[in-house]
PDB file of N, CA and C in Angstrom:
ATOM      1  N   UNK A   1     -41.522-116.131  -6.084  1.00  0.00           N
ATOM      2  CA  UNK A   1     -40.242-115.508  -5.858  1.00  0.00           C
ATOM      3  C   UNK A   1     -40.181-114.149  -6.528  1.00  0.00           C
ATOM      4  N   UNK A   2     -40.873-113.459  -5.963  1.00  0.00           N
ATOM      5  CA  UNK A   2     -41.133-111.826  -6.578  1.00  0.00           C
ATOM      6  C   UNK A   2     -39.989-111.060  -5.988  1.00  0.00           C
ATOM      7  N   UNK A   3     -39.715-111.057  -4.817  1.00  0.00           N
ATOM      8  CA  UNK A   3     -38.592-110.428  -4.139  1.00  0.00           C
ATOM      9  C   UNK A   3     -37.434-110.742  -4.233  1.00  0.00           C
ATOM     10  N   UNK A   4     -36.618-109.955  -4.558  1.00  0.00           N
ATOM     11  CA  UNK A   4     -34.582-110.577  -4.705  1.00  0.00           C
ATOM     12  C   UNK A   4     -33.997-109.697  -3.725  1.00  0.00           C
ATOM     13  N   UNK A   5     -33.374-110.550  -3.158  1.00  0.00           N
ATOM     14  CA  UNK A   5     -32.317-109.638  -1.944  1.00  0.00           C
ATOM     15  C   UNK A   5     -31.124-109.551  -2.507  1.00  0.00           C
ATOM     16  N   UNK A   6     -30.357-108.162  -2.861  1.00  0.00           N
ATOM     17  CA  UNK A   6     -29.546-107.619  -3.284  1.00  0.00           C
ATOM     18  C   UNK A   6     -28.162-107.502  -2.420  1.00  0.00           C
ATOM     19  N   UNK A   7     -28.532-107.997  -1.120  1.00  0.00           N
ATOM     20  CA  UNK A   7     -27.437-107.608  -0.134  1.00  0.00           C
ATOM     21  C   UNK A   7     -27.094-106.606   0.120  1.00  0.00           C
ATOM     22  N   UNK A   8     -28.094-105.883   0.339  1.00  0.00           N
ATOM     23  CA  UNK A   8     -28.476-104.057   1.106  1.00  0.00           C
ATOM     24  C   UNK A   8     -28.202-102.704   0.250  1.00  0.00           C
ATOM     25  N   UNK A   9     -27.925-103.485  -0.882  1.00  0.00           N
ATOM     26  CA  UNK A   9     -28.604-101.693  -2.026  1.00  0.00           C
ATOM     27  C   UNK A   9     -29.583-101.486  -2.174  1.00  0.00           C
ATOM     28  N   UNK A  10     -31.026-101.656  -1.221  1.00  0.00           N
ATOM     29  CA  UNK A  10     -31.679-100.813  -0.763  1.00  0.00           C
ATOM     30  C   UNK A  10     -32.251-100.668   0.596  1.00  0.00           C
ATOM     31  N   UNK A  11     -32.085 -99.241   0.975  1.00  0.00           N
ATOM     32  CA  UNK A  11     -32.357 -98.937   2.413  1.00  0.00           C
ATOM     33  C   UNK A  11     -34.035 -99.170   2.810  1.00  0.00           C
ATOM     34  N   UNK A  12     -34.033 -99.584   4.135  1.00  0.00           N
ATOM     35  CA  UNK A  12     -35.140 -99.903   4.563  1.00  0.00           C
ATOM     36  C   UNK A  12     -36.005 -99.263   4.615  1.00  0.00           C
ATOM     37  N   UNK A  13     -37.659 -99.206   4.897  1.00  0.00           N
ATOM     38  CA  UNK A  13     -38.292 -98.164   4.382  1.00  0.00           C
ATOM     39  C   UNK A  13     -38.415 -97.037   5.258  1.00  0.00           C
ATOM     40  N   UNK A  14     -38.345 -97.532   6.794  1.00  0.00           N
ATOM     41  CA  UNK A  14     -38.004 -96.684   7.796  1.00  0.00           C
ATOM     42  C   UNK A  14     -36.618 -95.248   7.225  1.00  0.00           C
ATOM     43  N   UNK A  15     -35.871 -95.933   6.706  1.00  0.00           N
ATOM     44  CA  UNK A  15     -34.532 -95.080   6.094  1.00  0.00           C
ATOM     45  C   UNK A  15     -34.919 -93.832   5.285  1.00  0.00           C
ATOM     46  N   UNK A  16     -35.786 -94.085   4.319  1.00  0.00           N
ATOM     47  CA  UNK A  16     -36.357 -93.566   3.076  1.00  0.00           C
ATOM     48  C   UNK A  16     -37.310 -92.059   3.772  1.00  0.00           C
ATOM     49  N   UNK A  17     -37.640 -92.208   4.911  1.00  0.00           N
ATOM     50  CA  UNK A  17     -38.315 -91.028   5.741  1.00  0.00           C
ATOM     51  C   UNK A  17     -37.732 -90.259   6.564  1.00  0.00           C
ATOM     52  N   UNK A  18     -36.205 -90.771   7.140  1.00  0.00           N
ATOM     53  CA  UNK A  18     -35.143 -90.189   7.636  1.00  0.00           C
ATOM     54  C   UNK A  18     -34.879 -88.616   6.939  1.00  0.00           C
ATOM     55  N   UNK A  19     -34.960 -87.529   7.684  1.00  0.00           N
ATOM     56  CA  UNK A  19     -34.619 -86.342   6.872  1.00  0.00           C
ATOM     57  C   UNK A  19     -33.335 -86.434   6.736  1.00  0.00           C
ATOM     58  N   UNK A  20     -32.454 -85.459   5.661  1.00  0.00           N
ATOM     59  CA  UNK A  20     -31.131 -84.941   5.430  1.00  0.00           C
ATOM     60  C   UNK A  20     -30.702 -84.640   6.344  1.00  0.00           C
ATOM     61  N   UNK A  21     -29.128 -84.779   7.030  1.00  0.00           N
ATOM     62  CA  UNK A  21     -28.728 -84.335   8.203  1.00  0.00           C
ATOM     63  C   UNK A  21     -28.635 -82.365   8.411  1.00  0.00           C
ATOM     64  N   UNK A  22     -28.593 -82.119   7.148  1.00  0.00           N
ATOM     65  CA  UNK A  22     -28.858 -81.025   7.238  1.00  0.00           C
ATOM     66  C   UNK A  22     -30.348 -80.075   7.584  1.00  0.00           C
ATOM     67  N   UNK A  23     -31.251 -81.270   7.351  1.00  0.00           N
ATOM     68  CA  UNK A  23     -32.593 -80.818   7.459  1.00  0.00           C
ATOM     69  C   UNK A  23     -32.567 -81.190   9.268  1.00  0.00           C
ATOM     70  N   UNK A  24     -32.253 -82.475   9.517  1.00  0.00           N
ATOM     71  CA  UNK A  24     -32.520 -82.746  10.946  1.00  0.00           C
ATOM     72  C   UNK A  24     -31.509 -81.868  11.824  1.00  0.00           C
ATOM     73  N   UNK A  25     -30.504 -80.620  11.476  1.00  0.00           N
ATOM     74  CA  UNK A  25     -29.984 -79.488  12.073  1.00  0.00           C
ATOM     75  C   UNK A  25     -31.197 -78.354  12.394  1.00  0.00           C
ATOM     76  N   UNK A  26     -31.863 -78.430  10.968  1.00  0.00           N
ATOM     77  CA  UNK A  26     -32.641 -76.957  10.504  1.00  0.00           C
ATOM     78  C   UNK A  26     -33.545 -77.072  11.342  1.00  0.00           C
ATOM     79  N   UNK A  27     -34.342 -78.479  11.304  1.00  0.00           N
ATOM     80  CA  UNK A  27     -35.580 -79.176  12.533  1.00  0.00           C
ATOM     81  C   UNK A  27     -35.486 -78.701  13.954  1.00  0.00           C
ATOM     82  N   UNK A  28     -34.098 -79.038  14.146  1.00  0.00           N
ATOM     83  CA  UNK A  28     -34.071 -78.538  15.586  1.00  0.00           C
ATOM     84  C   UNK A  28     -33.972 -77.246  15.824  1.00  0.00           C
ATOM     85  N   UNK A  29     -33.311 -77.081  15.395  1.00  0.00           N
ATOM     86  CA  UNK A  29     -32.692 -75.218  15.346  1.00  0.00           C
ATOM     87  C   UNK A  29     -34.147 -74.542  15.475  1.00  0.00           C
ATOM     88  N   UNK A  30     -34.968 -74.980  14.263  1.00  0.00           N
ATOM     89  CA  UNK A  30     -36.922 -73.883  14.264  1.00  0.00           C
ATOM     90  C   UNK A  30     -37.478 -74.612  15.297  1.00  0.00           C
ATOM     91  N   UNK A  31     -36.854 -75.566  16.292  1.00  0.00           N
ATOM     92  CA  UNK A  31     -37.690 -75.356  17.632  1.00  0.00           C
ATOM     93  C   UNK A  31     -37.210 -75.455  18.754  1.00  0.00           C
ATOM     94  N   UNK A  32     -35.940 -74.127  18.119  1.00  0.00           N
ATOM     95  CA  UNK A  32     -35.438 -74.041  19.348  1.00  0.00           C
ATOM     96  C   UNK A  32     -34.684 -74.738  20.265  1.00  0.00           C
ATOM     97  N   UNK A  33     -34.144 -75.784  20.330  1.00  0.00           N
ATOM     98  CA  UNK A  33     -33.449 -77.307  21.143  1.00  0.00           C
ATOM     99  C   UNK A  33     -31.629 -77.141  20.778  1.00  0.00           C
ATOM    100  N   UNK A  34     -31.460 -76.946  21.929  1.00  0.00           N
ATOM    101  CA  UNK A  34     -30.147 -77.499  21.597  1.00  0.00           C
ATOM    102  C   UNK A  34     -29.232 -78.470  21.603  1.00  0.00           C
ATOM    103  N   UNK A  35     -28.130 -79.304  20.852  1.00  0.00           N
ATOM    104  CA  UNK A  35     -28.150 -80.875  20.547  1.00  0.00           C
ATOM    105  C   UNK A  35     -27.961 -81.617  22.432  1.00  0.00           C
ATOM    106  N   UNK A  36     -27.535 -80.380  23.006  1.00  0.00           N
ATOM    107  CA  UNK A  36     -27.424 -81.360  24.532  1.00  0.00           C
ATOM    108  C   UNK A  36     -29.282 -81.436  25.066  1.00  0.00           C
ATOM    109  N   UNK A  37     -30.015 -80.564  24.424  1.00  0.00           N
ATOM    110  CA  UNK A  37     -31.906 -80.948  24.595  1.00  0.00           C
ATOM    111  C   UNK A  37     -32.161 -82.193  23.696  1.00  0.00           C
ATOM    112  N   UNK A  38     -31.709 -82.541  22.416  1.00  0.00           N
ATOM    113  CA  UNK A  38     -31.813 -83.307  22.056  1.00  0.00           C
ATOM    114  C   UNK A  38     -30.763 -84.772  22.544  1.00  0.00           C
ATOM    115  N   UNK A  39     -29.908 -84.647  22.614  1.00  0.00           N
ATOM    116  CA  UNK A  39     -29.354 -85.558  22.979  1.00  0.00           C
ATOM    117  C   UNK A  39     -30.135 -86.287  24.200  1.00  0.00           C
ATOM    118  N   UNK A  40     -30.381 -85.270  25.144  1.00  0.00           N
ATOM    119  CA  UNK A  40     -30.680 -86.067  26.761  1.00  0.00           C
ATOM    120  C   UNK A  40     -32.422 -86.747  26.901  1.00  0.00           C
ATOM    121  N   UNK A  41     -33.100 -85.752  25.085  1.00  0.00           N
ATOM    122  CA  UNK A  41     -34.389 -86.589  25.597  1.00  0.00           C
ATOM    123  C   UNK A  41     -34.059 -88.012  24.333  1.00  0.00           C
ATOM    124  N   UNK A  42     -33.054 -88.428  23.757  1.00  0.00           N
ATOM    125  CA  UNK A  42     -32.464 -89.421  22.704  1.00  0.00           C
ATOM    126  C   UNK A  42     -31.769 -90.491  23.317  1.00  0.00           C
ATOM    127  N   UNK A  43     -31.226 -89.792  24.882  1.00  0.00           N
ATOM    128  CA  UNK A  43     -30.430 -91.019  25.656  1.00  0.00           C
ATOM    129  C   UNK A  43     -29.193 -90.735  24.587  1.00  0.00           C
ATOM    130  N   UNK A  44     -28.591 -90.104  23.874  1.00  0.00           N
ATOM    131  CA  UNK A  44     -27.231 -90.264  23.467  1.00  0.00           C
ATOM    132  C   UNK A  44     -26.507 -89.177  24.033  1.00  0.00           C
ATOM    133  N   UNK A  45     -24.970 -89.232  23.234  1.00  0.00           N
ATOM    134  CA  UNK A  45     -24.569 -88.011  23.716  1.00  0.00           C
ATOM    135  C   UNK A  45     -24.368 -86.835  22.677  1.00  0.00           C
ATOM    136  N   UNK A  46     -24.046 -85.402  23.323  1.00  0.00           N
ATOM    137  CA  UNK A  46     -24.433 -84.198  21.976  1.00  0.00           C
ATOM    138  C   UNK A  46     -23.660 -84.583  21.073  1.00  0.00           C
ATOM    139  N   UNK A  47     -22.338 -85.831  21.342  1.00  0.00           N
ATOM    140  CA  UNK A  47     -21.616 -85.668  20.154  1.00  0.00           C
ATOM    141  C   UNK A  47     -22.318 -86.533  18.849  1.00  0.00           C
ATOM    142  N   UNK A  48     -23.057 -87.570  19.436  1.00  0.00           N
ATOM    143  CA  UNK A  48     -24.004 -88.574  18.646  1.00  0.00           C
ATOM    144  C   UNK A  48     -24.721 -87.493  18.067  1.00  0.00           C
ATOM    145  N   UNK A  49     -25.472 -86.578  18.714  1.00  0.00           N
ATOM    146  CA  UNK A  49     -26.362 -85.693  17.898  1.00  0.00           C
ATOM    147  C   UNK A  49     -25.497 -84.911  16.593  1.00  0.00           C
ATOM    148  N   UNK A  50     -24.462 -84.699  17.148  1.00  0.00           N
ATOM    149  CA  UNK A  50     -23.603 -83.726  15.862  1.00  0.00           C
ATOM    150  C   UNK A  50     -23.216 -84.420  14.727  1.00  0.00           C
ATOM    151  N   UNK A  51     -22.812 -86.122  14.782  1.00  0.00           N
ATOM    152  CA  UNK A  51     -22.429 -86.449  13.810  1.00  0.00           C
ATOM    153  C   UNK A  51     -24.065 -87.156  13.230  1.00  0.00           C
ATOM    154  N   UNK A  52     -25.303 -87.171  13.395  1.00  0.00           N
ATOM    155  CA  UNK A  52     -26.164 -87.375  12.863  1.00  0.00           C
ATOM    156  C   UNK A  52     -26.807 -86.455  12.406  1.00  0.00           C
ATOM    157  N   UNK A  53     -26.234 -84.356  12.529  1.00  0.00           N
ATOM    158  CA  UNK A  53     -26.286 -83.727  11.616  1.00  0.00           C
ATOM    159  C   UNK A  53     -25.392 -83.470  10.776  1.00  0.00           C
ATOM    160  N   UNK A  54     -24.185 -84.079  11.021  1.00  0.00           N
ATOM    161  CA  UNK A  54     -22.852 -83.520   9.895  1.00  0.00           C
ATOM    162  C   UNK A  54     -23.135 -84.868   8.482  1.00  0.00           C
ATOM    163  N   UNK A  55     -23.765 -85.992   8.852  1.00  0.00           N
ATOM    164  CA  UNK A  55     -23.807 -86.708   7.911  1.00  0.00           C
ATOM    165  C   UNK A  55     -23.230 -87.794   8.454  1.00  0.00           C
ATOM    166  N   UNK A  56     -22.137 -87.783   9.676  1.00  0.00           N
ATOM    167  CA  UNK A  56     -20.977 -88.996  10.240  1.00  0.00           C
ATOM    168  C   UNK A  56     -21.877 -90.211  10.431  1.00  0.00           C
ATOM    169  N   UNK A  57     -23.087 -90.000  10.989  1.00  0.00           N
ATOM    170  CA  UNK A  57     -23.730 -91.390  11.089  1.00  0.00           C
ATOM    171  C   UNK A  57     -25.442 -91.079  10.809  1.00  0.00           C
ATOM    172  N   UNK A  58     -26.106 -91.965  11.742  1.00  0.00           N
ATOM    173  CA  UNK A  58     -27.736 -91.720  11.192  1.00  0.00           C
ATOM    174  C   UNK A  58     -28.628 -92.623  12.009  1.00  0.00           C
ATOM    175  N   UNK A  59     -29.266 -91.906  12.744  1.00  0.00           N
ATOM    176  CA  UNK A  59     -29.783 -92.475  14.158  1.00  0.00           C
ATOM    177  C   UNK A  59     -30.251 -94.151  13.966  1.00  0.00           C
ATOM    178  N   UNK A  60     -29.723 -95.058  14.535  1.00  0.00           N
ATOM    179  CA  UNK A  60     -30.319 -96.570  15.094  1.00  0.00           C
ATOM    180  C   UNK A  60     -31.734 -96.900  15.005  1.00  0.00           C
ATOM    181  N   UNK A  61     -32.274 -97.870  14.516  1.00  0.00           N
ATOM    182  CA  UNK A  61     -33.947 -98.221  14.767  1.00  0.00           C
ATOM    183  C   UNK A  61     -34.548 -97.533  15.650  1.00  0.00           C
ATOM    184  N   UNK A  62     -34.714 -97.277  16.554  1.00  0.00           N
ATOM    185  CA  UNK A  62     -35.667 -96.701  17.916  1.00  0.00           C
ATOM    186  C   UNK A  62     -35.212 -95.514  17.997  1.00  0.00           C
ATOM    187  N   UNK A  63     -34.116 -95.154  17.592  1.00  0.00           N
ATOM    188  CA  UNK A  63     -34.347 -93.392  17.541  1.00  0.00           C
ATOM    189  C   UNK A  63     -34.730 -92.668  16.114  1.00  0.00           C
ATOM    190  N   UNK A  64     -35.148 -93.664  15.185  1.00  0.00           N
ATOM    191  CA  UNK A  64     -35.509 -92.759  14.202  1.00  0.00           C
ATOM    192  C   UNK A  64     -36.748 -92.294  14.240  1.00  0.00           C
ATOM    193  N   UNK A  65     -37.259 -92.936  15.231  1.00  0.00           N
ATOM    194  CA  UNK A  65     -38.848 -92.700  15.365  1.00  0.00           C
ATOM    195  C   UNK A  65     -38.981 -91.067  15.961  1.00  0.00           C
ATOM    196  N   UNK A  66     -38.131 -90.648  16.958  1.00  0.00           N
ATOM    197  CA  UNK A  66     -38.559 -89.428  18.029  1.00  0.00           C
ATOM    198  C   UNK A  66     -38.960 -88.298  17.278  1.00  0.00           C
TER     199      UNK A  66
END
């Protein structure tokens, strides 16, 4: 019994590689994309993209990968 589950004070490890929403603005911006380019190759919409750079939320399992 090495492992104790805390009941989610700590983020998964996938989480831990997630950039800053401010970094995942800067990301796109140096290549050029704008959140409706990102949004449509993400399947969401630009507003999903805006609040996963303002900080409002933070992309779902399968889109943290793109």
């Amino acid at each position: 019994m090495s492992q104790t589950s805390r009941g989610g004070d700590t983020a998964p490890p996938s989480a831990a590689a997630l950039p800053a929403p401010k970094e995942r603005r800067r990301l796109r911006e140096a290549l050029s994309l704008s959140e409706e380019q990102v949004a449509e190759a993400m399947g969401v919409t630009k507003a999903t993209v805006r609040a996963w750079e303002t900080g409002r939320g933070a992309p779902p399992g399968p889109h943290r990968r793109a």
